[in-house]
Protein backbone atom coordinates (compact mmCIF):
# COMPACT_ATOMS: atom_id res chain seq x y z
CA UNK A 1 -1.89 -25.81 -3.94
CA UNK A 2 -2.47 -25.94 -7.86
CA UNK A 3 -0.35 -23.42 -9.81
CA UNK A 4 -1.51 -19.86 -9.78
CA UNK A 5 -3.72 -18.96 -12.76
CA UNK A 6 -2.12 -15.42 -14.26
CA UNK A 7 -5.06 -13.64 -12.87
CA UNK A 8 -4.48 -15.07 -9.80
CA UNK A 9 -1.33 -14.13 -9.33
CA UNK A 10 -1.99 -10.52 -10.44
CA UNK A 11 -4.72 -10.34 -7.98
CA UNK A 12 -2.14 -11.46 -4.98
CA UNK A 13 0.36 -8.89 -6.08
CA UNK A 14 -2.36 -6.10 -6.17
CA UNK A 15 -3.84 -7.04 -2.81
CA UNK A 16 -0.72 -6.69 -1.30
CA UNK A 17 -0.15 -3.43 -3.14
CA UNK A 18 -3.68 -2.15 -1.92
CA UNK A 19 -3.24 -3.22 1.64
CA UNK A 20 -0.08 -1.27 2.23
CA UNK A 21 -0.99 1.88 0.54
CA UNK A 22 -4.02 1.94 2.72
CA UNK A 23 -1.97 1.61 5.71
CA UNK A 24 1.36 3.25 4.85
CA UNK A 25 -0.93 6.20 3.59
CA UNK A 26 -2.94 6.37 6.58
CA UNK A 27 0.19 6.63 8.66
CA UNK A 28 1.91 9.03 6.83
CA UNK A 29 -1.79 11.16 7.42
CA UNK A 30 -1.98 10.97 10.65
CA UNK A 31 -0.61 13.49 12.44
CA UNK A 32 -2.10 16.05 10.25
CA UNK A 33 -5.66 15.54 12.25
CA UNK A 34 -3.18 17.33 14.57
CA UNK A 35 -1.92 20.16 12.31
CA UNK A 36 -4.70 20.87 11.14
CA UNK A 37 -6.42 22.18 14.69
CA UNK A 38 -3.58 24.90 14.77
CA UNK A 39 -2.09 25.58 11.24
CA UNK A 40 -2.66 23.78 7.63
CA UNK A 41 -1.38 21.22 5.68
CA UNK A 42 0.69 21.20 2.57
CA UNK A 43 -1.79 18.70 0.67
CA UNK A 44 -1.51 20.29 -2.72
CA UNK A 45 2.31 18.72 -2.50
CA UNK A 46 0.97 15.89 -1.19
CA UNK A 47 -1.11 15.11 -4.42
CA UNK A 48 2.09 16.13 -6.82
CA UNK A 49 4.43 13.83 -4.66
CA UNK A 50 1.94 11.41 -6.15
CA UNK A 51 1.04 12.48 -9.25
CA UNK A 52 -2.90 12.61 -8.33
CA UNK A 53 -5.43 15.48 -8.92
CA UNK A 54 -5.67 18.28 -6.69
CA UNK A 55 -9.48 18.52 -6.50
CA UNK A 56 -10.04 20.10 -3.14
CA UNK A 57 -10.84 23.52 -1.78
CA UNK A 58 -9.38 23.41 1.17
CA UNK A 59 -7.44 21.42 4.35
CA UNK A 60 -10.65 19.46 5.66
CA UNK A 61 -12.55 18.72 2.12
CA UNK A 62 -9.03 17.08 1.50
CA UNK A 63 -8.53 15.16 5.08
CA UNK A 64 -12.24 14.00 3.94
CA UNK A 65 -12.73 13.28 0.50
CA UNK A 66 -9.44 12.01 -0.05
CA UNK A 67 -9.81 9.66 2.72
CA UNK A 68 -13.32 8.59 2.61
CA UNK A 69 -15.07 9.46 -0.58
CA UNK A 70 -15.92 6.54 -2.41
CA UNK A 71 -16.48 8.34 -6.11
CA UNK A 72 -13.05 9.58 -5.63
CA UNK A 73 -10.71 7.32 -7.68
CA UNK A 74 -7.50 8.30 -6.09
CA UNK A 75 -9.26 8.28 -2.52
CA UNK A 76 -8.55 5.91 0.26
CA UNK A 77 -11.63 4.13 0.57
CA UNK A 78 -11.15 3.47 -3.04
CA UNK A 79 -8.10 1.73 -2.57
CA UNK A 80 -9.95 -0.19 0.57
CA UNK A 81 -12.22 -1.54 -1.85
CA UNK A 82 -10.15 -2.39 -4.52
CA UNK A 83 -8.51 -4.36 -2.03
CA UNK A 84 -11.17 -5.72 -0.41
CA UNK A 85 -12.41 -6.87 -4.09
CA UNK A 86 -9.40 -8.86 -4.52
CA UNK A 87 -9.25 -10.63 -1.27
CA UNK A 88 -13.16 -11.81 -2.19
CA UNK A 89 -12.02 -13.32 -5.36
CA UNK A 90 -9.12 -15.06 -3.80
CA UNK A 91 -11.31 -16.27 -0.71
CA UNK A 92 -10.25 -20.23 -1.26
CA UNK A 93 -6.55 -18.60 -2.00
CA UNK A 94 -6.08 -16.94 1.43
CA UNK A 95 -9.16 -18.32 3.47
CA UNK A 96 -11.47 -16.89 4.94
CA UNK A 97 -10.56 -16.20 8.20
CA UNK A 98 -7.65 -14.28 6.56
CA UNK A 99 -10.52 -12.45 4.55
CA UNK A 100 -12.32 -11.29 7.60
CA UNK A 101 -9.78 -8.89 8.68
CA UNK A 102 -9.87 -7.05 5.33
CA UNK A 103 -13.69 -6.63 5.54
CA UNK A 104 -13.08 -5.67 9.44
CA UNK A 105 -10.23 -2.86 7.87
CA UNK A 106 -13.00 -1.41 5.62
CA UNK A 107 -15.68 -0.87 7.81
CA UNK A 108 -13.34 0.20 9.80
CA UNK A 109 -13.04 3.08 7.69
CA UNK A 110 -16.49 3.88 6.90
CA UNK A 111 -17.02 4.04 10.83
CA UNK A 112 -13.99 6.88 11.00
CA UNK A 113 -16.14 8.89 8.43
CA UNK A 114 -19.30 9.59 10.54
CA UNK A 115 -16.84 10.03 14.16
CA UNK A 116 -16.20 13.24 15.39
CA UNK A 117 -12.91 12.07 15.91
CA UNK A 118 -11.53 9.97 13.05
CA UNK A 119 -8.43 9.16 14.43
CA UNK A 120 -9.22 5.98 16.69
CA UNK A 121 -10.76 4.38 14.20
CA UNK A 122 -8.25 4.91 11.32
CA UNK A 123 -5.90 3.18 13.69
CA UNK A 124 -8.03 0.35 14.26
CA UNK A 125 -8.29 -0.07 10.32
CA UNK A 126 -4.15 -0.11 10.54
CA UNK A 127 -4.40 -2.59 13.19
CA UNK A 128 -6.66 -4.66 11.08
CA UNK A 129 -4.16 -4.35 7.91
CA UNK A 130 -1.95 -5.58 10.49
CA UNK A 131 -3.85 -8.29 11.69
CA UNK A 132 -4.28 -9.36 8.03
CA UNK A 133 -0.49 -9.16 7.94
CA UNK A 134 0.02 -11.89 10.23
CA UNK A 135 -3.23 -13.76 9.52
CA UNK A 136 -1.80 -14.86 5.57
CA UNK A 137 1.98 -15.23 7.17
CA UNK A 138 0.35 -17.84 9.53
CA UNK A 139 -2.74 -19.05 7.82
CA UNK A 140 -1.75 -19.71 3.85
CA UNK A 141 0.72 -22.86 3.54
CA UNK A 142 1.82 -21.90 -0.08
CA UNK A 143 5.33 -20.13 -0.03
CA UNK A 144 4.33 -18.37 -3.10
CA UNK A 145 1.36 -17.16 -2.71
CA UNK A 146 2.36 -15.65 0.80
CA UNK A 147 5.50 -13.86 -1.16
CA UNK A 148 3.51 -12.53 -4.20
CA UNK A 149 1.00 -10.38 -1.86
CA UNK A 150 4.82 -9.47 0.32
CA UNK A 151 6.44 -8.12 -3.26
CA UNK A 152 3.25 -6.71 -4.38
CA UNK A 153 3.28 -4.47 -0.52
CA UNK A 154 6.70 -3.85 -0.59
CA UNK A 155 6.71 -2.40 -4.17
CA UNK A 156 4.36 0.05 -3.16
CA UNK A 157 6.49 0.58 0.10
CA UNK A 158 9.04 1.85 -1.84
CA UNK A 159 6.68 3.48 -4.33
CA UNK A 160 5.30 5.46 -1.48
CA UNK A 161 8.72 6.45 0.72
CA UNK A 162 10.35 8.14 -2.42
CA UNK A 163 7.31 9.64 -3.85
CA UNK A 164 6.86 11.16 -0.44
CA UNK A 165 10.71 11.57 0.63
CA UNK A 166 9.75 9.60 3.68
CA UNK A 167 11.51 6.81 5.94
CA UNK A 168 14.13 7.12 3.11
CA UNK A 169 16.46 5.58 5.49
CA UNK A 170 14.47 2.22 5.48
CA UNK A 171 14.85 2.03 1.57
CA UNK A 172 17.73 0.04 1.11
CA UNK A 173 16.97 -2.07 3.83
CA UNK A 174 13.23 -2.49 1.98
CA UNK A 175 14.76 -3.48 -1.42
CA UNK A 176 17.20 -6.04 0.76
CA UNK A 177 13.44 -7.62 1.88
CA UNK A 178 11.47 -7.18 -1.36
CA UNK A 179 14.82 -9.46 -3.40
CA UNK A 180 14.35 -12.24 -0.57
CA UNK A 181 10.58 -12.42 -1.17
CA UNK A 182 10.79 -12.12 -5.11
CA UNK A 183 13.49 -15.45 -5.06
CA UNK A 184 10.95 -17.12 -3.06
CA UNK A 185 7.85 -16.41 -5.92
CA UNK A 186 7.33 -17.40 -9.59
CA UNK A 187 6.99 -13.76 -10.61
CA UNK A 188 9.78 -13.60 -13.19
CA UNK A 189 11.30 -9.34 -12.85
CA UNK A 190 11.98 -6.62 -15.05
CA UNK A 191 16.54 -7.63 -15.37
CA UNK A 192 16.80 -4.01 -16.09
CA UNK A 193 14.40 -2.35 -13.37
CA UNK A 194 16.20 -5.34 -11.01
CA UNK A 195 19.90 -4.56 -12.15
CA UNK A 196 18.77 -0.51 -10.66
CA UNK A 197 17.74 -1.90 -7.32
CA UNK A 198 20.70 -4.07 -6.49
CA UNK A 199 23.11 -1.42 -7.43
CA UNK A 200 20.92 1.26 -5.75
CA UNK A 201 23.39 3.11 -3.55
CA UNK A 202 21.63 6.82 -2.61
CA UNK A 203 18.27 6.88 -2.30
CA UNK A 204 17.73 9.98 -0.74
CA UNK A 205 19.50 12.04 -4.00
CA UNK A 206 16.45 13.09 -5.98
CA UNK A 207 17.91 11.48 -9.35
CA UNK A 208 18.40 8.23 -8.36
CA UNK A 209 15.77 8.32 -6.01
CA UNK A 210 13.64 8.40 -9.43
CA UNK A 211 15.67 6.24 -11.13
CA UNK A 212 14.48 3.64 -7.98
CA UNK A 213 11.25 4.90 -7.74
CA UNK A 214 10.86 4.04 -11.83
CA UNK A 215 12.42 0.28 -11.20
CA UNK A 216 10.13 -0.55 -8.72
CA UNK A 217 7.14 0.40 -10.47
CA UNK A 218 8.13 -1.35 -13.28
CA UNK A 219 9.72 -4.57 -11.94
CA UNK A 220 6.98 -6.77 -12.35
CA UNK A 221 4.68 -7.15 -14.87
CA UNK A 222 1.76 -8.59 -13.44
């Protein structure tokens, strides 16, 4: 493949960054479909942990409109079409085939917004983002590209287990993977934001826990 044009590249990284805050977000929400029929949910944490507006009255207008509403910016199905936006543009990038499970993942998620039960098919819109997963790993020959959407999803991994104090456990073991993919790409990091991440020792202590959270967000520039 021809080298990556800068937009290209900045459109692999953010596809991969959209695709796994769809999913990893969706699986950090699911159980509360089951809190919700018995107690509430602590969403107004939820949207400091990530530093998004707390627009919603209540438990269910937030399960809702922060999943499905489409004039949300912070919402879900946002993100779903940001990334589905990305994987149009690179269509001759990561094939179409490849493509079709994105476009499966977000009507996938409009269907879960008319169901009386939304669960089923927010896990078939994971299962897509997984299918997608293994589609690119399999279909796209070009080392690169495959790694720049893998750094681009495992920055906002990270970005998502210490914003929400979750799977903190898996963190070093996430940095270990996102170093491997980054030596494998032409994305050139942040020596500073990288120097924080090899030496990261103690995630799960709320300073450095920012101090990782910062580095990742800032190790590429893309």
């Amino acid at each position: 493949m021809d080298s990556l044009s800068v937009s290209k590249v900045n459109r692999l990284f953010w596809l991969g960054r959209y695709y796994e805050r769809l999913a990893t977000t969706l699986s950090y929400l699911w159980d509360w479909y089951d809190v919700m029929i018995d107690g509430e949910i602590d969403y107004p944490l939820f949207c400091k942990k990530l530093s998004i507006d707390c627009c919603y009255k209540d438990d269910k207008e937030f399960m809702h409109n922060y999943v499905f509403d489409k004039n949300n910016p912070d919402s879900l199905r946002t993100v779903a079409e940001a990334m589905l936006g990305n994987g149009m543009v690179l269509r001759e990038v990561i094939g179409s085939r490849t493509l079709a499970y994105l476009e499966l993942a977000v009507l996938g998620l409009k269907s879960a917004e008319t169901s009386d039960s939304p669960t089923l098919p927010l896990q078939r819109v994971i299962d897509f983002i997984m299918a997608f997963r293994g589609s690119y790993d399999d279909m796209i020959d070009d080392e690169n590209v495959r790694n720049i959407i893998k750094c681009g999803a495992g920055v906002e991994r990270l970005s998502l287990y210490l914003r929400l104090g979750w799977h903190l456990d898996s963190v070093e073991s996430e940095i270990g993977k996102l170093m491997k993919r980054m030596n494998r790409t032409t994305l050139q990091p942040s020596q500073s934001s990288l120097q924080v991440l090899l030496s990261a020792k103690n995630p799960a202590s709320s300073e450095e826990g920012k101090e990782i959270l910062e580095a990742a967000e800032n190790l590429f520039t893309v």
